[in-house]
C-alpha atoms as a PDB file:
ATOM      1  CA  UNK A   1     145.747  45.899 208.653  1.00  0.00           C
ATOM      2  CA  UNK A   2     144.526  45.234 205.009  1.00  0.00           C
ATOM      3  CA  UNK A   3     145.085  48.959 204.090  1.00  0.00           C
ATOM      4  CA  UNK A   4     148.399  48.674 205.442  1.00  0.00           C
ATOM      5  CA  UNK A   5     149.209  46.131 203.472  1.00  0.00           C
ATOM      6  CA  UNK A   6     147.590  47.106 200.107  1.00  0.00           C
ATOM      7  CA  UNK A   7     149.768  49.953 200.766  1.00  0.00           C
ATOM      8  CA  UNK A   8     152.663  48.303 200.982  1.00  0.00           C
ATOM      9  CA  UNK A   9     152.753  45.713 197.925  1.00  0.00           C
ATOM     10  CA  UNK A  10     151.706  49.200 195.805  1.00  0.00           C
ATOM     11  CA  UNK A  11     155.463  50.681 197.546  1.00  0.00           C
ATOM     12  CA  UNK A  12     157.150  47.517 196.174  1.00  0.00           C
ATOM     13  CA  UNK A  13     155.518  47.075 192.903  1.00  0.00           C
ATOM     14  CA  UNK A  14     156.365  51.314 192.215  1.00  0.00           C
ATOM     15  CA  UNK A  15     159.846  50.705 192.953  1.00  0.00           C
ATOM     16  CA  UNK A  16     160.074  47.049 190.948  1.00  0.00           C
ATOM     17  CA  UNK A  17     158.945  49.729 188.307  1.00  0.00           C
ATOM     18  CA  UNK A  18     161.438  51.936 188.513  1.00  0.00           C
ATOM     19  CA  UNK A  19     164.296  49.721 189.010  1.00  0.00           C
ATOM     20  CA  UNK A  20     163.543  46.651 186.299  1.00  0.00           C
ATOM     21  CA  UNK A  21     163.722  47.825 182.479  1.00  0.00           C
ATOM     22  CA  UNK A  22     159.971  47.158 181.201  1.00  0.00           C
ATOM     23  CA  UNK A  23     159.293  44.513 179.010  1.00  0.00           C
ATOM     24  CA  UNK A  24     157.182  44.384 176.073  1.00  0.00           C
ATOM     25  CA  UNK A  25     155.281  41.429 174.915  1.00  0.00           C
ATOM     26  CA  UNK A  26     155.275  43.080 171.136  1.00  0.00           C
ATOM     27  CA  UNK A  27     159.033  43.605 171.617  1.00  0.00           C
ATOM     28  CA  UNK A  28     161.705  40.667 170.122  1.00  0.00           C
ATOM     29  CA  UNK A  29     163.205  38.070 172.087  1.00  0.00           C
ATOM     30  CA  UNK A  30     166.565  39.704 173.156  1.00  0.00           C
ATOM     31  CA  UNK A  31     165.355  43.443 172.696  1.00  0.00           C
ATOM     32  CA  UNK A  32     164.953  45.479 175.622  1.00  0.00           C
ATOM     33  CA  UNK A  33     163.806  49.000 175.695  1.00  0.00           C
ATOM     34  CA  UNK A  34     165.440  49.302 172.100  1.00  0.00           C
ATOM     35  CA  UNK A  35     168.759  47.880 172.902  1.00  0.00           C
ATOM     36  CA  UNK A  36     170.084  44.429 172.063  1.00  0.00           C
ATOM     37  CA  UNK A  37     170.987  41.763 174.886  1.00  0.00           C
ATOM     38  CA  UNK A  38     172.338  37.986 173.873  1.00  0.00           C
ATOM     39  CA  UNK A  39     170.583  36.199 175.787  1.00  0.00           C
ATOM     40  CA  UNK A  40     172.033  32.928 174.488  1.00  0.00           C
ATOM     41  CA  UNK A  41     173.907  31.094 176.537  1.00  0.00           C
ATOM     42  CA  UNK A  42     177.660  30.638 175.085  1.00  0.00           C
ATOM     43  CA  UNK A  43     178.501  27.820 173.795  1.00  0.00           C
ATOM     44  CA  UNK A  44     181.690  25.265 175.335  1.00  0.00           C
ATOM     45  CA  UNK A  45     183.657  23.688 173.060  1.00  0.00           C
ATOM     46  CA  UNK A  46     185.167  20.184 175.168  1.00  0.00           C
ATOM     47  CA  UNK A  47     188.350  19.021 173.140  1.00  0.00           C
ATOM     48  CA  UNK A  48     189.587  15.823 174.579  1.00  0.00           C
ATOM     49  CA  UNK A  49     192.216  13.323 174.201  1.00  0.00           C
ATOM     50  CA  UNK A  50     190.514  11.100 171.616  1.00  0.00           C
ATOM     51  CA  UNK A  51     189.707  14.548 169.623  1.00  0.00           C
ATOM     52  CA  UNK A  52     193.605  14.555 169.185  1.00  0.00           C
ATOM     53  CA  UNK A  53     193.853  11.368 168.287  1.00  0.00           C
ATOM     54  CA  UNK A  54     191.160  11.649 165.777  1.00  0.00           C
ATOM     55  CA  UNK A  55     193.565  14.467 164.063  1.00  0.00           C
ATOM     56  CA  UNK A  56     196.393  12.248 164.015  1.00  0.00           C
ATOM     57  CA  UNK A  57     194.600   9.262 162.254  1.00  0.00           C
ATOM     58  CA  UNK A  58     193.009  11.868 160.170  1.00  0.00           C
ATOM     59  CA  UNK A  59     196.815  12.640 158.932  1.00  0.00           C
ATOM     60  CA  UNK A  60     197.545  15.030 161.275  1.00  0.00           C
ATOM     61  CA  UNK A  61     201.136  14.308 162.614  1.00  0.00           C
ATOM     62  CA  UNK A  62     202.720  15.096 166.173  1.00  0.00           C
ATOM     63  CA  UNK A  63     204.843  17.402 164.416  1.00  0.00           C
ATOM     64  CA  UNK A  64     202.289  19.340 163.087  1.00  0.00           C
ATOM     65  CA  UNK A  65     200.722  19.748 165.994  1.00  0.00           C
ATOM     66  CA  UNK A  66     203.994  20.815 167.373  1.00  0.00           C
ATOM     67  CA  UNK A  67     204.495  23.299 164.599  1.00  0.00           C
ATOM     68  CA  UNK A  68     200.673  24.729 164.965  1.00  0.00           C
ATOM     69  CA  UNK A  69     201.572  25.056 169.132  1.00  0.00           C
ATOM     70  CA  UNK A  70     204.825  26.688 168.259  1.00  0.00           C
ATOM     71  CA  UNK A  71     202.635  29.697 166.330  1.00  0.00           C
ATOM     72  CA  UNK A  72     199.883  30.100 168.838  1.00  0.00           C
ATOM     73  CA  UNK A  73     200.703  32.392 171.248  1.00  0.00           C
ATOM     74  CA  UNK A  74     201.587  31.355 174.637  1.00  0.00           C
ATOM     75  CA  UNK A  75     198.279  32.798 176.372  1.00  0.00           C
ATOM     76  CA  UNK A  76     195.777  30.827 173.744  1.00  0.00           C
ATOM     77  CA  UNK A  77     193.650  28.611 175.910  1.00  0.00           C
ATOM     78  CA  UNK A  78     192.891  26.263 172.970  1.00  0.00           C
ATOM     79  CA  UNK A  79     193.723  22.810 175.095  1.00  0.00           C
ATOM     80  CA  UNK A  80     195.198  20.497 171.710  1.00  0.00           C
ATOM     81  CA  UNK A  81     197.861  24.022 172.490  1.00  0.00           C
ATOM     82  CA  UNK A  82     197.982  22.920 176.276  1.00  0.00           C
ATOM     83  CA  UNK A  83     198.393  18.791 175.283  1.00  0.00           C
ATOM     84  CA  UNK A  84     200.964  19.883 173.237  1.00  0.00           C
ATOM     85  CA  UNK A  85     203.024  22.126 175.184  1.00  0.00           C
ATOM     86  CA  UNK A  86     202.791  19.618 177.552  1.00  0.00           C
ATOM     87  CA  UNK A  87     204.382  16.753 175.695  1.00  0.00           C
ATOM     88  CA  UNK A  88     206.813  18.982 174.969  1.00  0.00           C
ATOM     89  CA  UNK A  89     207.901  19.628 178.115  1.00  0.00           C
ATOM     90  CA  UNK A  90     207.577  15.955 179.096  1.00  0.00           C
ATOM     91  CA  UNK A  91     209.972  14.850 176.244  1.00  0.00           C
ATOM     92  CA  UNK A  92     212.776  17.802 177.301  1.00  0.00           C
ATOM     93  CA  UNK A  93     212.390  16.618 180.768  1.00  0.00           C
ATOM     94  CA  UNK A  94     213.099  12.718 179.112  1.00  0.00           C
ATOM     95  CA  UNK A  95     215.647  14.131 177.543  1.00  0.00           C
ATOM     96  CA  UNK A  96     217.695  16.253 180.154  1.00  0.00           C
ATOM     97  CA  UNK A  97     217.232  13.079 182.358  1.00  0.00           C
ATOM     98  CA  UNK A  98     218.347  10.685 179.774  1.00  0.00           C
ATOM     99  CA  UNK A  99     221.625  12.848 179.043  1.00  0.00           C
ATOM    100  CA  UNK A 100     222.571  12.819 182.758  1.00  0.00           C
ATOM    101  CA  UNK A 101     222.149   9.288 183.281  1.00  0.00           C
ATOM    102  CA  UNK A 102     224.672   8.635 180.298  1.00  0.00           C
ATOM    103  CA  UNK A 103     226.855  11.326 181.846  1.00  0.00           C
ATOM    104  CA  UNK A 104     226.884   9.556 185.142  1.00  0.00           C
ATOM    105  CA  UNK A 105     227.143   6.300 183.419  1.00  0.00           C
ATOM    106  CA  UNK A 106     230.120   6.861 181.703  1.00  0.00           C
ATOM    107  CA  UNK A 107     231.541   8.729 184.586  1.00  0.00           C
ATOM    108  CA  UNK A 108     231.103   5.462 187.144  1.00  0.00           C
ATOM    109  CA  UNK A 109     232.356   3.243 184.303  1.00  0.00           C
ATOM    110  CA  UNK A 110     235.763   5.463 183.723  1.00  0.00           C
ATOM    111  CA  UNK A 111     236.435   5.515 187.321  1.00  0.00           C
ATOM    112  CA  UNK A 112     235.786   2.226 188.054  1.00  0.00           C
ATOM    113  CA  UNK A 113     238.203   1.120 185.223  1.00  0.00           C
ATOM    114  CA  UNK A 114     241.037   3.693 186.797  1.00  0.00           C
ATOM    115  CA  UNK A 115     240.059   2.048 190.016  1.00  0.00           C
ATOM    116  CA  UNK A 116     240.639  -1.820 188.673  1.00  0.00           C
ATOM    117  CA  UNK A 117     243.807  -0.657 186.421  1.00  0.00           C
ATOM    118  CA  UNK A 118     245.246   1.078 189.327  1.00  0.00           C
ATOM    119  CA  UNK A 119     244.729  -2.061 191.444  1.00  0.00           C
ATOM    120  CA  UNK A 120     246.222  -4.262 189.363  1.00  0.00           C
ATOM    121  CA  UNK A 121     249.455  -2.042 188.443  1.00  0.00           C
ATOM    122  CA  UNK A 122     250.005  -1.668 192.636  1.00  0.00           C
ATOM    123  CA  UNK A 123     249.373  -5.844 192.637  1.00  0.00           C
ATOM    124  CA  UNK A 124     252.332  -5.805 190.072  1.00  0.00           C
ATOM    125  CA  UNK A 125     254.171  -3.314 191.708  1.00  0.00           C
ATOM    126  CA  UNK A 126     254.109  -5.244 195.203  1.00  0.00           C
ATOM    127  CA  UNK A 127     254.735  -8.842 193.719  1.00  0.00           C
ATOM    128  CA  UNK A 128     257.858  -7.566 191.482  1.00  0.00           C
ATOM    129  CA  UNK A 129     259.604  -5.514 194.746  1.00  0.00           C
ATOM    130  CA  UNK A 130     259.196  -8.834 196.881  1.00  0.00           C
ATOM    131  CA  UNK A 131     260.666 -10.872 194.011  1.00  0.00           C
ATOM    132  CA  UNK A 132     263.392  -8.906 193.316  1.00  0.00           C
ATOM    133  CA  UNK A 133     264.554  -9.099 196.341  1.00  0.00           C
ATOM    134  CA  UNK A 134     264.475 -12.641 196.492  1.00  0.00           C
ATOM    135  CA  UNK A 135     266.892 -12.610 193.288  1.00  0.00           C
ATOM    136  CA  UNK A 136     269.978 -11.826 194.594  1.00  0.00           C
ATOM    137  CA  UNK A 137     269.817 -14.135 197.513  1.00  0.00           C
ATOM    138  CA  UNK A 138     269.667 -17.145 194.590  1.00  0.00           C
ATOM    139  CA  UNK A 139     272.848 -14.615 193.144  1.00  0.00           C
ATOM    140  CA  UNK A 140     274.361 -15.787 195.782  1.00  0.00           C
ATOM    141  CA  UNK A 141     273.768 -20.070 195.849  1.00  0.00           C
ATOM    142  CA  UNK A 142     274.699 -20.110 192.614  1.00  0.00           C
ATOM    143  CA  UNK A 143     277.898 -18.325 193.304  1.00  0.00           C
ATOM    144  CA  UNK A 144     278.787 -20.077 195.885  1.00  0.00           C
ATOM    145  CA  UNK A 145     278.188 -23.704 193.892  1.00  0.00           C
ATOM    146  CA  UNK A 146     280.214 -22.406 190.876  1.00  0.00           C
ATOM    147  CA  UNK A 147     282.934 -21.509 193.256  1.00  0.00           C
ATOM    148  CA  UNK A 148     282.610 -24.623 195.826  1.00  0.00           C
ATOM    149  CA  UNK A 149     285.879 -27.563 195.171  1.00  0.00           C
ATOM    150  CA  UNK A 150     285.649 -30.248 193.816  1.00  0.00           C
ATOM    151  CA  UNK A 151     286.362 -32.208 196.856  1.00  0.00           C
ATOM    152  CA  UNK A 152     283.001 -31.035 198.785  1.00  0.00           C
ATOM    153  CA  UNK A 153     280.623 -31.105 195.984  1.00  0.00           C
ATOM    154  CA  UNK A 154     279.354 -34.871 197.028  1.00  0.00           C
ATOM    155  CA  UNK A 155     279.309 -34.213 200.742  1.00  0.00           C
ATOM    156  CA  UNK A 156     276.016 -33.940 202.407  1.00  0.00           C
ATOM    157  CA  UNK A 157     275.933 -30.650 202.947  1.00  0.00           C
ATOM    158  CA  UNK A 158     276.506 -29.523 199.742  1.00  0.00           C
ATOM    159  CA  UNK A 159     273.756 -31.632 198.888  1.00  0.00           C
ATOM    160  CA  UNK A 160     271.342 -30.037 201.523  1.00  0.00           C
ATOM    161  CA  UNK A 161     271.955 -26.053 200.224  1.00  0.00           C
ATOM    162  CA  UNK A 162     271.547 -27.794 196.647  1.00  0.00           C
ATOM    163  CA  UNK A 163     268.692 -28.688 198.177  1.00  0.00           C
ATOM    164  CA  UNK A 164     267.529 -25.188 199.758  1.00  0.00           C
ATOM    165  CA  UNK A 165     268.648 -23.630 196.183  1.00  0.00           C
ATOM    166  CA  UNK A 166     265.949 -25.738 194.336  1.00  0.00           C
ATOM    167  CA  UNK A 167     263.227 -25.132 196.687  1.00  0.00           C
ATOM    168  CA  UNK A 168     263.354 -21.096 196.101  1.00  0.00           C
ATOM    169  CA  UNK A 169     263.857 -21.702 192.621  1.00  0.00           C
ATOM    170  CA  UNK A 170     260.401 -23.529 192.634  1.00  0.00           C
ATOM    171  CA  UNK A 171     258.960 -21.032 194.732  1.00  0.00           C
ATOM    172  CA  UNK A 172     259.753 -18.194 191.845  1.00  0.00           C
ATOM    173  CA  UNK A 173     258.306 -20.468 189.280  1.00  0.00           C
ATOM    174  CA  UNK A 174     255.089 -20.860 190.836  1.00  0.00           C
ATOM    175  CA  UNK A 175     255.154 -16.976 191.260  1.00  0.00           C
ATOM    176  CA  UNK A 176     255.186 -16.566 187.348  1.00  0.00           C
ATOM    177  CA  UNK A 177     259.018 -16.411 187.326  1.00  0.00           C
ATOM    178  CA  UNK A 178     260.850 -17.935 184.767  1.00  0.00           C
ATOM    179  CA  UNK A 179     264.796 -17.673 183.395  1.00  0.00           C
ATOM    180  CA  UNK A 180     266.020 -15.453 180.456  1.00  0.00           C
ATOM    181  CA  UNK A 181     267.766 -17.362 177.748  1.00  0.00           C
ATOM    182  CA  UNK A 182     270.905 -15.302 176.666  1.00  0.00           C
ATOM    183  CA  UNK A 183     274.171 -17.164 176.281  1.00  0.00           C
ATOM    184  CA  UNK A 184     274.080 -17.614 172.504  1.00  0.00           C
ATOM    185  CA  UNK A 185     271.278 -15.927 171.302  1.00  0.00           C
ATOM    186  CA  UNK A 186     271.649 -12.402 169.508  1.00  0.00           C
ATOM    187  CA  UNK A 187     271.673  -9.109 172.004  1.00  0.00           C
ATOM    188  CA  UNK A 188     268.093  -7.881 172.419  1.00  0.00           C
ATOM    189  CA  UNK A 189     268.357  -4.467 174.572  1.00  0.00           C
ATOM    190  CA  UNK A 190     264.627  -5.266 175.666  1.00  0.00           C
ATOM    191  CA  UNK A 191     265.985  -8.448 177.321  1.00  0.00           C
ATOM    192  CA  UNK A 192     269.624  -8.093 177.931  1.00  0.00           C
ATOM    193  CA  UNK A 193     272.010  -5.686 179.533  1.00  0.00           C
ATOM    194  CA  UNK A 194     275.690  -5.481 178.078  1.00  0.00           C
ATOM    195  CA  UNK A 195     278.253  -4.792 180.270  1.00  0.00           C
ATOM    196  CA  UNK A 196     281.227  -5.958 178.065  1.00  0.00           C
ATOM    197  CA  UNK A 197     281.738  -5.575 174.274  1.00  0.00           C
ATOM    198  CA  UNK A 198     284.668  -8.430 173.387  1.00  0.00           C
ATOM    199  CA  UNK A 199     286.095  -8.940 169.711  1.00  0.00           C
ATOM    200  CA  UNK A 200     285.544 -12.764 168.752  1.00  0.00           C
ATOM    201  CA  UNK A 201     286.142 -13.680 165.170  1.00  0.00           C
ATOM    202  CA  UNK A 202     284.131 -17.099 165.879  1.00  0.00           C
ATOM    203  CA  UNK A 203     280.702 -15.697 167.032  1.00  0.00           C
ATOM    204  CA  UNK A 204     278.923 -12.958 164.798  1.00  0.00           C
ATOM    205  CA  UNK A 205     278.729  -9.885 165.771  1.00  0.00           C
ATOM    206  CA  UNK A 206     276.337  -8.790 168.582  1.00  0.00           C
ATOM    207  CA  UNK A 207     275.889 -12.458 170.088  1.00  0.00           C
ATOM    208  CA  UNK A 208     275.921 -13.134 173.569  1.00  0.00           C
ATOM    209  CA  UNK A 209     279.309 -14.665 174.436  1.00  0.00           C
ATOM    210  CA  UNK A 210     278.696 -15.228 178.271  1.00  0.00           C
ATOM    211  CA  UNK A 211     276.070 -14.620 180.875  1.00  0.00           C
ATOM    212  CA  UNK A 212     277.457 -12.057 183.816  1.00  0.00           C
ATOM    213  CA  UNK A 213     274.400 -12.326 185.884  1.00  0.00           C
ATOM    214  CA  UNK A 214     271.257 -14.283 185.220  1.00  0.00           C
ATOM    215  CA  UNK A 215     267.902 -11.926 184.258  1.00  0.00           C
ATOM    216  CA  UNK A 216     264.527 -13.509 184.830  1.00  0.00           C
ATOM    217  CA  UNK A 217     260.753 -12.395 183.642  1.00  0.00           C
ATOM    218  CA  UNK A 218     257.489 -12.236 185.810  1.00  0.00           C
ATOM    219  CA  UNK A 219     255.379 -13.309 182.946  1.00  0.00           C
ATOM    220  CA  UNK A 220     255.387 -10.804 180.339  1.00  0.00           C
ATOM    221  CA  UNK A 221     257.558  -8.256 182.007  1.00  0.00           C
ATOM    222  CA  UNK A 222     261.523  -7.917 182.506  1.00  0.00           C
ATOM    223  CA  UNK A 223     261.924  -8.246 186.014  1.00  0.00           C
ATOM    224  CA  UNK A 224     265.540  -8.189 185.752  1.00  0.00           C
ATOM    225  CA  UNK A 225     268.135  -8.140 182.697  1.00  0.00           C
ATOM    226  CA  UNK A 226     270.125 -10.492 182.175  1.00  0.00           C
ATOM    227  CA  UNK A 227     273.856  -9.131 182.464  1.00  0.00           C
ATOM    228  CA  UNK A 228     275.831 -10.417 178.963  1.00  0.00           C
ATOM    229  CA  UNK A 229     279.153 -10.292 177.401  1.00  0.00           C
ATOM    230  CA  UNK A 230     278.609  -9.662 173.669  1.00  0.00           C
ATOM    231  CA  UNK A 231     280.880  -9.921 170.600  1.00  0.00           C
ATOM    232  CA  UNK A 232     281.503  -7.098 168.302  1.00  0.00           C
END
């Protein structure tokens, strides 16, 4: 068994032989066989974030860095290049998201003005239809008191439509309407509708001789004209 053995670690140690390059002990560290091997190890360089930050106190600005990353190529693995393409992309993503916030902003702030302005001009549309057609119906009580004798005007039921008549003239005050001045005041077209031009040589000219039908305003607005006879 010992022969067996012997001959065995001699197999090995003839084919260690041929396989490993020989070394020399006169030979130089890193020469082998006449060739030269590094055998030092390589060296890694660790760049972190308060390396960067040193830069920047040292003068260096975020646009230079910016500038320097803009002419390395985009394959460099130097990682102040990586930091900086990164910020880069950070502050376009700000950016894009900042523009379409304002964009949607502006867009919910436009339509919720058409929304209110739209409201309000159907309120106004609504409250002068119903009021105009309250209008002639008070046409028609003062008609009818202009026109009633003399001999019924103190009876009591004269006084109860008198009565009737100043009750929906309240009601159209309280709704913003109020009366439209004419007889006597100079023709305003805004105001007043002429139906009849008349020659009078004791009025001036374009003055409001006589109301035809009474025109009243819902605050600022002409609900109706007031019907005139005007001198020329």
């Amino acid at each position: 068994m010992d022969k067996e053995e012997e001959g065995k670690q001699q197999t090995m140690s003839e084919d260690q032989e041929r396989v490993e390059p020989s070394l020399d002990d006169s030979q130089e560290p890193g020469v082998v066989d006449g060739e030269v091997i590094d055998v030092s190890e390589p060296e890694v360089v660790e760049v972190t974030a308060s390396d960067v930050l040193d830069d920047v106190e040292q003068g260096a600005s975020w646009q230079d860095l910016l500038e320097s990353a803009e002419q390395e190529p985009e394959e460099s693995s130097d990682p102040v290049v990586g930091l900086v393409n990164e910020y880069k992309e950070a502050v376009k993503a700000r950016d894009e998201w900042e523009d379409k916030y304002l964009r949607a902003a502006a867009e919910y702030a436009n339509a919720k003005r058409r929304s209110e302005i739209r409201a309000e001009n159907e309120i106004w549309a609504s409250r002068e239809r119903v009021l105009t057609n309250i209008l002639p119906v008070l046409d028609d009580f003062e008609r009818a008191f202009a026109a009633l004798p003399e001999e019924v005007r103190e009876s009591s039921w004269a006084d109860g439509f008198g009565l009737i008549q100043r009750k929906l003239q309240g009601v159209l005050e309280r709704e913003g309407v109020t009366r439209i001045e004419a007889e006597g005041q100079p023709f305003d077209p805004n105001l007043h509708q002429a139906v009849m031009m008349v020659d009078d040589a004791d009025n001036e000219s374009d003055t409001v001789l006589e109301v035809l039908q009474q025109g009243y305003m819902l605050g600022d607005r002409v609900l109706r004209p007031t019907m005139v006879k005007v001198a020329q």
